[in-house]
N, C-alpha and C. Protein backbone atom coordinates (compact mmCIF):
# COMPACT_ATOMS: atom_id res chain seq x y z
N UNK A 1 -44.44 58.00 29.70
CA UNK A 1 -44.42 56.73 28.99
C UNK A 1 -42.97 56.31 28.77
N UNK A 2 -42.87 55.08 29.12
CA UNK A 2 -41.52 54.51 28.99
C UNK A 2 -41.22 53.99 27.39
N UNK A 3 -40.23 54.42 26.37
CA UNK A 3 -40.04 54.21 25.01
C UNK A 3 -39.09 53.39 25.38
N UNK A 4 -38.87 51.98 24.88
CA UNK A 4 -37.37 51.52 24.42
C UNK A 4 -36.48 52.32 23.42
N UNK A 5 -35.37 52.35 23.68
CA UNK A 5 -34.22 53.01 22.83
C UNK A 5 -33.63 51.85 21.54
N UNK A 6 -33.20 51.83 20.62
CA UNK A 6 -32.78 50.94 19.60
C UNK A 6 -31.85 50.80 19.91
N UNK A 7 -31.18 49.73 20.02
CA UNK A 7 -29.73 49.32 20.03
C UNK A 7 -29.06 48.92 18.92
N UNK A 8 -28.00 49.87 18.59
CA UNK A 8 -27.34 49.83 17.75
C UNK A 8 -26.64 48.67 17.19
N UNK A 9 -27.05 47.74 16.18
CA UNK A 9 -25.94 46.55 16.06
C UNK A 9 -25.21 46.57 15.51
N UNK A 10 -25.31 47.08 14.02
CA UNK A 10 -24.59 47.78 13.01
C UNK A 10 -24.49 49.17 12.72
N UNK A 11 -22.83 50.06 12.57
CA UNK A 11 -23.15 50.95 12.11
C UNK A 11 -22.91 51.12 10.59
N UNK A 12 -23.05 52.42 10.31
CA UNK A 12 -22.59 52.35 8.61
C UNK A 12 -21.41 51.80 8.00
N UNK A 13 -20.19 52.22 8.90
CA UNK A 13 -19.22 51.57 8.31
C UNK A 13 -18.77 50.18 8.22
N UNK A 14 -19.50 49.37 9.56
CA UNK A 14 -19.55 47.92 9.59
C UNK A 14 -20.85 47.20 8.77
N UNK A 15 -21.78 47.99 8.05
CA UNK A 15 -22.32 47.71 6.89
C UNK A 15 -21.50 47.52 5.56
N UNK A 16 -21.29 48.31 5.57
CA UNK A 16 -20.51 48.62 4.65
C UNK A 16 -19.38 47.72 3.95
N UNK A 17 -18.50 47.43 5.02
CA UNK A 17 -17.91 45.97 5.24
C UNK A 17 -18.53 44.44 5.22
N UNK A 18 -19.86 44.62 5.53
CA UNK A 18 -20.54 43.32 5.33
C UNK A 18 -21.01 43.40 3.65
N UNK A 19 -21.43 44.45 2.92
CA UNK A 19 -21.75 44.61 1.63
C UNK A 19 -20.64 43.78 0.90
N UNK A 20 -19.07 44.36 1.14
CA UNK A 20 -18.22 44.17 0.45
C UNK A 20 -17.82 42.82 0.45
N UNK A 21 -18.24 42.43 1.57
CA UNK A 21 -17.51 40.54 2.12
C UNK A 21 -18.63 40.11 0.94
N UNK A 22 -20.17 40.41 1.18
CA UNK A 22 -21.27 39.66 0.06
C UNK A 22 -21.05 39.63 -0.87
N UNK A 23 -20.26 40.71 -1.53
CA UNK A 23 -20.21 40.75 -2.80
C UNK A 23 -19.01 40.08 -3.23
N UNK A 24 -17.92 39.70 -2.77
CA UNK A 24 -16.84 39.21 -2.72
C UNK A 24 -17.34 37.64 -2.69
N UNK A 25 -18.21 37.16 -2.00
CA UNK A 25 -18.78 35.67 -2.09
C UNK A 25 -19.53 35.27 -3.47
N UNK A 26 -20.31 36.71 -3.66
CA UNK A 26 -21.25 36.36 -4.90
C UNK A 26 -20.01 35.95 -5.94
N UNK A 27 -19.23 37.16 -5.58
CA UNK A 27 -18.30 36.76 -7.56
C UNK A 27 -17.82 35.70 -6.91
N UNK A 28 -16.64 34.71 -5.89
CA UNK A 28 -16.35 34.01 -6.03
C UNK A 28 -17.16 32.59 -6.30
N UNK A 29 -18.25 32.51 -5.99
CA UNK A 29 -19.27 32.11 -6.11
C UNK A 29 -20.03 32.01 -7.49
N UNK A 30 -19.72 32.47 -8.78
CA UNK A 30 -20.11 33.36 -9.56
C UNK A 30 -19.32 33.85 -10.75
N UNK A 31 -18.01 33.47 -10.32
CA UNK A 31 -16.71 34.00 -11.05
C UNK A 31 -16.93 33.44 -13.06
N UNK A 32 -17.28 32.53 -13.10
CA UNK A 32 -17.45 32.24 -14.35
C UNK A 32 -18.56 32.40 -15.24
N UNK A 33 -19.89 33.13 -14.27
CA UNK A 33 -21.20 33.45 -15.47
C UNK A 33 -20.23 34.54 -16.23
N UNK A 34 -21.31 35.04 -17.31
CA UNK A 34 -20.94 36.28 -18.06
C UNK A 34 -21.80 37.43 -17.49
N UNK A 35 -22.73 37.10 -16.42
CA UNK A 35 -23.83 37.93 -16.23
C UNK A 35 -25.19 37.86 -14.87
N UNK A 36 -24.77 38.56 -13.88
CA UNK A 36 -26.18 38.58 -12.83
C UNK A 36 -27.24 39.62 -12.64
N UNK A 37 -28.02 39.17 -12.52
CA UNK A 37 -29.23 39.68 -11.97
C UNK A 37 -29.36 39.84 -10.24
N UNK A 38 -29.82 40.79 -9.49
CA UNK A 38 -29.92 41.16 -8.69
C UNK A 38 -30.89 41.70 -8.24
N UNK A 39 -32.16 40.95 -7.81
CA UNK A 39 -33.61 41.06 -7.40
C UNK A 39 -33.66 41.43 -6.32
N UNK A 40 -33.97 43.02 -6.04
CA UNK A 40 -34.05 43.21 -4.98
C UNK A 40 -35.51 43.77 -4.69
N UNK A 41 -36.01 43.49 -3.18
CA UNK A 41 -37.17 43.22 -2.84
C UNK A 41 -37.33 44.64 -2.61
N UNK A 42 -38.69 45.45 -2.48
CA UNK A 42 -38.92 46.83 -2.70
C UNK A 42 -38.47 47.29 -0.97
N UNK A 43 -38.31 48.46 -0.97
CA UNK A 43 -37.34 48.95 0.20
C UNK A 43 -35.59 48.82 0.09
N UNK A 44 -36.07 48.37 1.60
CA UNK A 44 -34.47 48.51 1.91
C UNK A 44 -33.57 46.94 1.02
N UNK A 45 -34.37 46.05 0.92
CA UNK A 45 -33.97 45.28 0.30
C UNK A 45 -33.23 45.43 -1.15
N UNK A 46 -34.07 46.25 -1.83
CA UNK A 46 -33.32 47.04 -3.28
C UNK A 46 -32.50 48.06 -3.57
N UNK A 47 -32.11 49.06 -2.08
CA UNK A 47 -31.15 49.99 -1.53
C UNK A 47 -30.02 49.01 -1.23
N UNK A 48 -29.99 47.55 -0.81
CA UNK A 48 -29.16 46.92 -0.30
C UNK A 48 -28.62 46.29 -1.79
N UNK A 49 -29.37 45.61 -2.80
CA UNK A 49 -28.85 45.53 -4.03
C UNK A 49 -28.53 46.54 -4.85
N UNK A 50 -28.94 47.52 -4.55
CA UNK A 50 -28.10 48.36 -5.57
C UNK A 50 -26.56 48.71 -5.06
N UNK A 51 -26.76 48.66 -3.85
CA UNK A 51 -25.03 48.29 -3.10
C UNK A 51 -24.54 47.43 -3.49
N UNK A 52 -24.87 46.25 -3.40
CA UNK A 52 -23.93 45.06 -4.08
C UNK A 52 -23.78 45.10 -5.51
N UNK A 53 -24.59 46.06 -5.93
CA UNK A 53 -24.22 45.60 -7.60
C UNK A 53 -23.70 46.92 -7.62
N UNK A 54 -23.44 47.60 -7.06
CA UNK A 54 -22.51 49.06 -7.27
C UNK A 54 -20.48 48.42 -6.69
N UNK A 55 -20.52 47.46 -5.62
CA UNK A 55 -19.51 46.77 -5.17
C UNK A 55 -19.35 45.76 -6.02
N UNK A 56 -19.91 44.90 -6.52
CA UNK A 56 -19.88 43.94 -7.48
C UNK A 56 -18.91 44.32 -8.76
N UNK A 57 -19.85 45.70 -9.02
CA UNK A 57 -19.20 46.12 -10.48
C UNK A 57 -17.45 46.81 -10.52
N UNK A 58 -16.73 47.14 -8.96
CA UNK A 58 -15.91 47.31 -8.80
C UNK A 58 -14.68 45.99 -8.60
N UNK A 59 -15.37 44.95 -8.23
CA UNK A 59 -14.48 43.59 -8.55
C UNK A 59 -14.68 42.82 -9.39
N UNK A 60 -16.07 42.55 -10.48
CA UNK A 60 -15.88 41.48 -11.29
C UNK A 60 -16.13 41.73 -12.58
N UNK A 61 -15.88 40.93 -13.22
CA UNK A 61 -15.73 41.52 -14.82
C UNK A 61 -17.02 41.31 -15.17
N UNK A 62 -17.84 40.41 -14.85
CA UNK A 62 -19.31 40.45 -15.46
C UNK A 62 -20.17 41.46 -15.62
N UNK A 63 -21.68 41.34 -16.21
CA UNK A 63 -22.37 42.52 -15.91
C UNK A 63 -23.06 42.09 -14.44
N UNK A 64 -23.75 43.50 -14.24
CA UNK A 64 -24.54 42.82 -13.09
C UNK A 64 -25.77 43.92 -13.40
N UNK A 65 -26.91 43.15 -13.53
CA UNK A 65 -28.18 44.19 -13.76
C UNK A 65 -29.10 43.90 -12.41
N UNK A 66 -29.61 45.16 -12.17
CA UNK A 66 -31.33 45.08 -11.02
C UNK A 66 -31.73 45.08 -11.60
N UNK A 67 -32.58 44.71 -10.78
CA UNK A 67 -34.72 44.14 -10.65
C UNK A 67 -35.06 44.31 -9.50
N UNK A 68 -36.39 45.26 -9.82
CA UNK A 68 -36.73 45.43 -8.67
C UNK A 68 -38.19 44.76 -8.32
N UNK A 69 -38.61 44.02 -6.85
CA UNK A 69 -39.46 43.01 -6.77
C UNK A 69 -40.11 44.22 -5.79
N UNK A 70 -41.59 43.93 -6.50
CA UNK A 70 -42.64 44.80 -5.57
C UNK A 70 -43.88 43.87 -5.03
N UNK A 71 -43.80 44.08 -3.67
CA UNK A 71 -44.55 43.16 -2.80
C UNK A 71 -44.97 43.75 -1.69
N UNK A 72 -46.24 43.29 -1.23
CA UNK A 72 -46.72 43.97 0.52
C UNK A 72 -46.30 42.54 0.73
N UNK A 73 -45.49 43.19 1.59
CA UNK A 73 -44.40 42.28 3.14
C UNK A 73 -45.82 42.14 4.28
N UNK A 74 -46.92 42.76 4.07
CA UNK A 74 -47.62 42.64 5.03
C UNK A 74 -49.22 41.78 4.70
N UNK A 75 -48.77 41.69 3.37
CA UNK A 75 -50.45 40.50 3.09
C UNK A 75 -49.99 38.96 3.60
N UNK A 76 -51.13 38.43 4.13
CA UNK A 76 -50.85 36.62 4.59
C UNK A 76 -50.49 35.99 2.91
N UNK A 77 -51.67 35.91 2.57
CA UNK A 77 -51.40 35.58 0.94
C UNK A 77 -50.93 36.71 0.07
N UNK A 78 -49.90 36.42 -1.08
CA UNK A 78 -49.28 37.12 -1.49
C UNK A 78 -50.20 37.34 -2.98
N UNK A 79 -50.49 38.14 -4.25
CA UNK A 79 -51.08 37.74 -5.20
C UNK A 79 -49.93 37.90 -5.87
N UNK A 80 -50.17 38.02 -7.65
CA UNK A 80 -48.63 38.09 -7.93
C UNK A 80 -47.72 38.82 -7.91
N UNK A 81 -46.22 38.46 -7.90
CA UNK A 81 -45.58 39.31 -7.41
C UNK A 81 -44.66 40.11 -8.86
N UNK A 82 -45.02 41.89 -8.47
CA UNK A 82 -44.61 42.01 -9.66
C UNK A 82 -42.79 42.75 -10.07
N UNK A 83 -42.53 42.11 -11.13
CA UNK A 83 -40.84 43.04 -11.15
C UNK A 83 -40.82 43.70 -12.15
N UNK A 84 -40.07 44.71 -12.18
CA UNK A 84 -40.20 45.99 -12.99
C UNK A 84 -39.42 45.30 -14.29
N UNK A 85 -39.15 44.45 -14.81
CA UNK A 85 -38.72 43.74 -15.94
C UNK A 85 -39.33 42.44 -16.23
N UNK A 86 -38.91 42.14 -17.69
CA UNK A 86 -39.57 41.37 -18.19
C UNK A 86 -38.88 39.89 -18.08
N UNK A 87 -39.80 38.61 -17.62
CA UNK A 87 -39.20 37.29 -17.28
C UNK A 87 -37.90 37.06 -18.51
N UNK A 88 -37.46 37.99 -19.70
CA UNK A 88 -36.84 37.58 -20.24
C UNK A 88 -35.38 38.21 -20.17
N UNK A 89 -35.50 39.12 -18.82
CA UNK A 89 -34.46 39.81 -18.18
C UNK A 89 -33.71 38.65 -17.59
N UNK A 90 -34.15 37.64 -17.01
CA UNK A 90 -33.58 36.88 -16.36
C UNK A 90 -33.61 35.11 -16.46
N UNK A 91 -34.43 35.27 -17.54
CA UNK A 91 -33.94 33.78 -18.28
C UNK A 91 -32.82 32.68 -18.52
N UNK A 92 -32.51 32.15 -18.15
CA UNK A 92 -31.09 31.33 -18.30
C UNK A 92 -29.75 32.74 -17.77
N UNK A 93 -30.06 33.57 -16.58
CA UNK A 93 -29.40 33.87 -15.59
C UNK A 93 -29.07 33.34 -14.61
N UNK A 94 -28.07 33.72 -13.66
CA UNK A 94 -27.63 33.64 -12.33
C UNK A 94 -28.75 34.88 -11.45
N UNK A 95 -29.75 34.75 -10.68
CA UNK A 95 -30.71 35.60 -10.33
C UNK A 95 -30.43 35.60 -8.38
N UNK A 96 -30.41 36.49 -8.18
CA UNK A 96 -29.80 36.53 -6.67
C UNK A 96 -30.77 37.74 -5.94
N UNK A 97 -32.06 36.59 -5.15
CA UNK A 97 -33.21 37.56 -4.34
C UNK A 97 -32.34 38.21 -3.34
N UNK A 98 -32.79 39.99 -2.93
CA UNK A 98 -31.71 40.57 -1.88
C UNK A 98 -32.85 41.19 -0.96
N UNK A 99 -32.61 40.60 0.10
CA UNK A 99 -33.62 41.74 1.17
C UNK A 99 -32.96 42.14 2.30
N UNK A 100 -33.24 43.07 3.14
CA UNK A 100 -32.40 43.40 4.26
C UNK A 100 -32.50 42.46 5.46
N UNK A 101 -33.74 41.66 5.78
CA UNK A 101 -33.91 40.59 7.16
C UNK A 101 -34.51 39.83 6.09
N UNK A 102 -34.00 38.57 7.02
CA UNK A 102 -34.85 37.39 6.73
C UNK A 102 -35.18 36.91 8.36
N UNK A 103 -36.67 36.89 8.46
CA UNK A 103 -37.22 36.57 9.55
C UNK A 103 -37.59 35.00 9.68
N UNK A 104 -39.00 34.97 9.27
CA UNK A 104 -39.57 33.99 8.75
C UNK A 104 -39.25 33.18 7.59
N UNK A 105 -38.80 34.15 6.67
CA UNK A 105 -38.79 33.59 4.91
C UNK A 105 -39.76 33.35 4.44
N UNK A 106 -41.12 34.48 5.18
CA UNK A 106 -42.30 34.52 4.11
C UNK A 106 -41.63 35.40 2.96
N UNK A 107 -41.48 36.48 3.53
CA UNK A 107 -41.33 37.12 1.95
C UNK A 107 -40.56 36.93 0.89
N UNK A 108 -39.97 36.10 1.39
CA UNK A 108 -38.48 35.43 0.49
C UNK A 108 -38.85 34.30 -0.42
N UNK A 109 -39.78 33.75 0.20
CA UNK A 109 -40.56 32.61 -0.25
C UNK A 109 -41.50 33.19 -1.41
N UNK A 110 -42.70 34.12 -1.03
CA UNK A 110 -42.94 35.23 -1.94
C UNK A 110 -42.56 35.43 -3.47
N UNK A 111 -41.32 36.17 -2.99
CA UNK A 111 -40.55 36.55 -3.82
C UNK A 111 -39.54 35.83 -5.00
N UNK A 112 -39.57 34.21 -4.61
CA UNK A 112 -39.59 33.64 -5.70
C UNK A 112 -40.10 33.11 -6.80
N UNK A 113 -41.42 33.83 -7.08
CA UNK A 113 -42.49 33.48 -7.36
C UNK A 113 -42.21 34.14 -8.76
N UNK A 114 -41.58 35.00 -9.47
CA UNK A 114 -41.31 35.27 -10.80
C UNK A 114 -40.25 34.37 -11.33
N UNK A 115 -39.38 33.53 -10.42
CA UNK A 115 -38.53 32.97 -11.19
C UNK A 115 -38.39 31.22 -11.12
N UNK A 116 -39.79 30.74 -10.38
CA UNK A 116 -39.88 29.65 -10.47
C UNK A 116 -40.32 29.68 -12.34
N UNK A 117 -41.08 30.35 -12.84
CA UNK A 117 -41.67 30.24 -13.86
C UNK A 117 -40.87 30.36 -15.20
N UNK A 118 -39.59 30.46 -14.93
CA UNK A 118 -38.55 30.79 -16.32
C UNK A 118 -37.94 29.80 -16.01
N UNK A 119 -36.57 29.48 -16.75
CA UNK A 119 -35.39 28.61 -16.66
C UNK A 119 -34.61 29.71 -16.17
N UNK A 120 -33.92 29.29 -15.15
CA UNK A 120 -32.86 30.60 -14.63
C UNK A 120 -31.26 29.68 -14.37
N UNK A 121 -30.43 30.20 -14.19
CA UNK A 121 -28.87 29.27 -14.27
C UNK A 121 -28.85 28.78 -12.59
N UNK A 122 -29.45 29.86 -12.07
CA UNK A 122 -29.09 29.66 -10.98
C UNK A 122 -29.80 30.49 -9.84
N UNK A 123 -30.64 30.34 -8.61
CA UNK A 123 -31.48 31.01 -8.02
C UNK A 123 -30.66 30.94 -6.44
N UNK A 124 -30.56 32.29 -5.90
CA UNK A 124 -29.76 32.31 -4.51
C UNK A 124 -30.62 33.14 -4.25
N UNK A 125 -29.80 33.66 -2.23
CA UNK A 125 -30.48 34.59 -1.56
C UNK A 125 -29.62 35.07 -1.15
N UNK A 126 -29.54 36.53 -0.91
CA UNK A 126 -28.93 37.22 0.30
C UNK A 126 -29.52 38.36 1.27
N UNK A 127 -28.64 38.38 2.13
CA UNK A 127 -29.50 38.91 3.18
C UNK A 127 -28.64 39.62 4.33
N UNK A 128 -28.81 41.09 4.92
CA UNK A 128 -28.12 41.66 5.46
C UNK A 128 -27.86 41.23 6.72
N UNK A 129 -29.39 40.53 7.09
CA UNK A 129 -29.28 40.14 8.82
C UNK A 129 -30.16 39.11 8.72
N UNK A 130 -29.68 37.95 9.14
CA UNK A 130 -29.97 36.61 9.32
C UNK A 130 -30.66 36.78 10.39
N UNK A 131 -32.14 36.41 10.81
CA UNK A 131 -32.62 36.52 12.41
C UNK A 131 -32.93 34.85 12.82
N UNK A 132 -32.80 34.12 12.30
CA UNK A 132 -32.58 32.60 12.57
C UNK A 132 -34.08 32.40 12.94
N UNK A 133 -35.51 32.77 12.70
CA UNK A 133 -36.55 32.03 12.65
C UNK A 133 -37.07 31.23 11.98
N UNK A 134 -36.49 30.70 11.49
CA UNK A 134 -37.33 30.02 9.65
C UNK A 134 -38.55 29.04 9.77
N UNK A 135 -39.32 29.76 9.13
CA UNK A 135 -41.01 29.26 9.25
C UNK A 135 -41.20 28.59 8.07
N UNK A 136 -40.58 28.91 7.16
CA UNK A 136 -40.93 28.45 5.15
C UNK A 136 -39.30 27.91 5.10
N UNK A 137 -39.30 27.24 3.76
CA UNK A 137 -37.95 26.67 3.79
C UNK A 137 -37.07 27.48 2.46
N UNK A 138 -36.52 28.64 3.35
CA UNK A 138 -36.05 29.44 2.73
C UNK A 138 -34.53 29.69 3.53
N UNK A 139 -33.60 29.45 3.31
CA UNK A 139 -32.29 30.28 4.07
C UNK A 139 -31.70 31.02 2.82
N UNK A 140 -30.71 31.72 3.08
CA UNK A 140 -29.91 32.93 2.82
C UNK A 140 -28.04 32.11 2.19
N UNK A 141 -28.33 32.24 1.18
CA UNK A 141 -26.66 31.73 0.80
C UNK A 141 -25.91 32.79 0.92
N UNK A 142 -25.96 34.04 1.24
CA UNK A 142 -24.97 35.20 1.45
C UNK A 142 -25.55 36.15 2.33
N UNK A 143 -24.95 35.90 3.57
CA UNK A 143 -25.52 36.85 5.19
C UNK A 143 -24.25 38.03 5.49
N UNK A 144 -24.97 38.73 5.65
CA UNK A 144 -23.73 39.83 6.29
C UNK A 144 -23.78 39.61 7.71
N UNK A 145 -24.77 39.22 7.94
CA UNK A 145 -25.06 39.35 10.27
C UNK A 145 -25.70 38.19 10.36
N UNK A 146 -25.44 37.21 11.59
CA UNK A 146 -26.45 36.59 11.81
C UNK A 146 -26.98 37.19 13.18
N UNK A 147 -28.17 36.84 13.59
CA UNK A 147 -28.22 37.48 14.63
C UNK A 147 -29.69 36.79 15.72
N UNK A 148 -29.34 36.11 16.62
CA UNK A 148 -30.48 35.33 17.08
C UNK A 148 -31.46 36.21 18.08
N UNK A 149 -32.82 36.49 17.90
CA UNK A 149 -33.95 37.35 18.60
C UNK A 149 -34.80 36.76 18.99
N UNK A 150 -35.42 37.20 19.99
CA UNK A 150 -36.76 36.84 20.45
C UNK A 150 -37.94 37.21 18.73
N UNK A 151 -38.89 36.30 19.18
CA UNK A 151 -40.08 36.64 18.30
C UNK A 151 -40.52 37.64 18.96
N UNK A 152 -40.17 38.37 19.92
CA UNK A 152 -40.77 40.13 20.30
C UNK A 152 -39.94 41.27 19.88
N UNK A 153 -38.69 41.08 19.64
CA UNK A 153 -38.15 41.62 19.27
C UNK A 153 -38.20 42.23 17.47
N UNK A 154 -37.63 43.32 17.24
CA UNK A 154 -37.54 44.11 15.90
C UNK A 154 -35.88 44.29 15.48
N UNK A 155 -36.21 44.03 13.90
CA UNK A 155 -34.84 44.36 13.66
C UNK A 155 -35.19 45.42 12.39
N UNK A 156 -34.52 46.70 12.65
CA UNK A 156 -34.84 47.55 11.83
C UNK A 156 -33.37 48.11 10.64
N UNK A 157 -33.41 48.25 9.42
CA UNK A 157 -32.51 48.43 8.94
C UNK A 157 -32.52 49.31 8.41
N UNK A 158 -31.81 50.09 8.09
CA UNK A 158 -31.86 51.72 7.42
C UNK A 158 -30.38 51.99 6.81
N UNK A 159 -30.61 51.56 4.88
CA UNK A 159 -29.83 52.18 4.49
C UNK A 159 -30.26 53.06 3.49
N UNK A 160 -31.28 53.84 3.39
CA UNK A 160 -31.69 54.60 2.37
C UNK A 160 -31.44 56.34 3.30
N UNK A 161 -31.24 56.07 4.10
CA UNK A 161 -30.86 57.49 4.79
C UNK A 161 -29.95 57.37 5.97
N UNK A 162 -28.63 58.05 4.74
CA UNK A 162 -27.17 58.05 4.84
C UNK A 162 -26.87 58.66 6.43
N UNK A 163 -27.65 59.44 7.07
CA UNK A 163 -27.26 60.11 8.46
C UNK A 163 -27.93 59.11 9.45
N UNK A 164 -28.48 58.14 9.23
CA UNK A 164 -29.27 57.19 10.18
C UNK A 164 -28.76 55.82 9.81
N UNK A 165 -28.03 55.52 8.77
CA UNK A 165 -27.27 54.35 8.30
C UNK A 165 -26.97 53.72 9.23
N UNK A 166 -27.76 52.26 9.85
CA UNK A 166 -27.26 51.09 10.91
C UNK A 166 -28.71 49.90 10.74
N UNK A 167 -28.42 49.54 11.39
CA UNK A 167 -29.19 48.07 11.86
C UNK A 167 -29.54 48.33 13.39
N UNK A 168 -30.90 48.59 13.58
CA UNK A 168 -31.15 48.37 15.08
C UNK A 168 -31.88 47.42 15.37
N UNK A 169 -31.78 47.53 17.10
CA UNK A 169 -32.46 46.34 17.67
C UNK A 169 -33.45 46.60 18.36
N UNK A 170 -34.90 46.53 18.30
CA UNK A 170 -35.61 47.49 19.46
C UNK A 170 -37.08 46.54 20.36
């Protein structure tokens, strides 16, 4: 049987570098709240925010708190979507959804679904790898990659295990 091999797009250390550029946009971007929130979507999406708010907290004077958003990426309809804090975590915040791809921008779309319902300062997205399909009207105000694919194609991201750390293509 013939397997495709993954092609490497990113490795760890050119992750790594894209973390730091994001987070460098958020604060300039950002420079005057007293305080962000950082919603990251369950997986790799919330491995990827706890990076930025671990880089964050090394350049800006604000706080920066997670949230973590729990969702099947794989239901058509979504029911509600739940975060491990309370809507009053992020009330009249700066709230910044983080996932590793944005494909479609179903789940992104999804996933704004706890903070249409509060007053928030300010609602963004970021996103490790831009794949340029957009089905819902969702884009990404802070991309580390863009990266244009076939709809057959996979983009797989792995930063929760440090010896496999990259972005493939398969």
């Amino acid at each position: 049987m013939n397997t495709v091999q993954p092609t490497l797009i990113l490795n760890a250390e050119q992750i790594r570098q894209k973390i730091r550029r994001i987070a460098f946009q958020i604060y300039e971007n950002n420079f005057e709240e007293p305080a962000l929130l950082l919603a990251g979507i369950s997986g790799e999406g919330y491995v990827l925010a706890q990076a930025l708010a671990k880089e964050l907290q090394t350049i800006a004077p604000f706080s920066v708190n997670l949230l973590k958003l729990n969702l099947d990426k794989t239901q058509l309809a979504q029911p509600l979507v739940q975060a491990d804090q309370p809507a009053t975590a992020y009330t009249d915040t700066v709230v910044i959804v983080i996932d590793d791809v944005l494909y479609t921008g179903r789940t992104l779309a999804f996933s704004l679904q706890p903070f249409l319902a509060v007053p928030v300062r300010k609602l963004q997205v970021a996103v490790l790898v831009d794949r340029n399909h957009p089905r819902y009207p969702v884009s990404a105000d802070y991309k580390g990659y863009e990266l244009s694919t076939t709809l057959t194609e996979h983009v797989d991201v792995v930063l929760s295990d440090e010896s496999r750390m990259g972005v493939y293509l398969t």
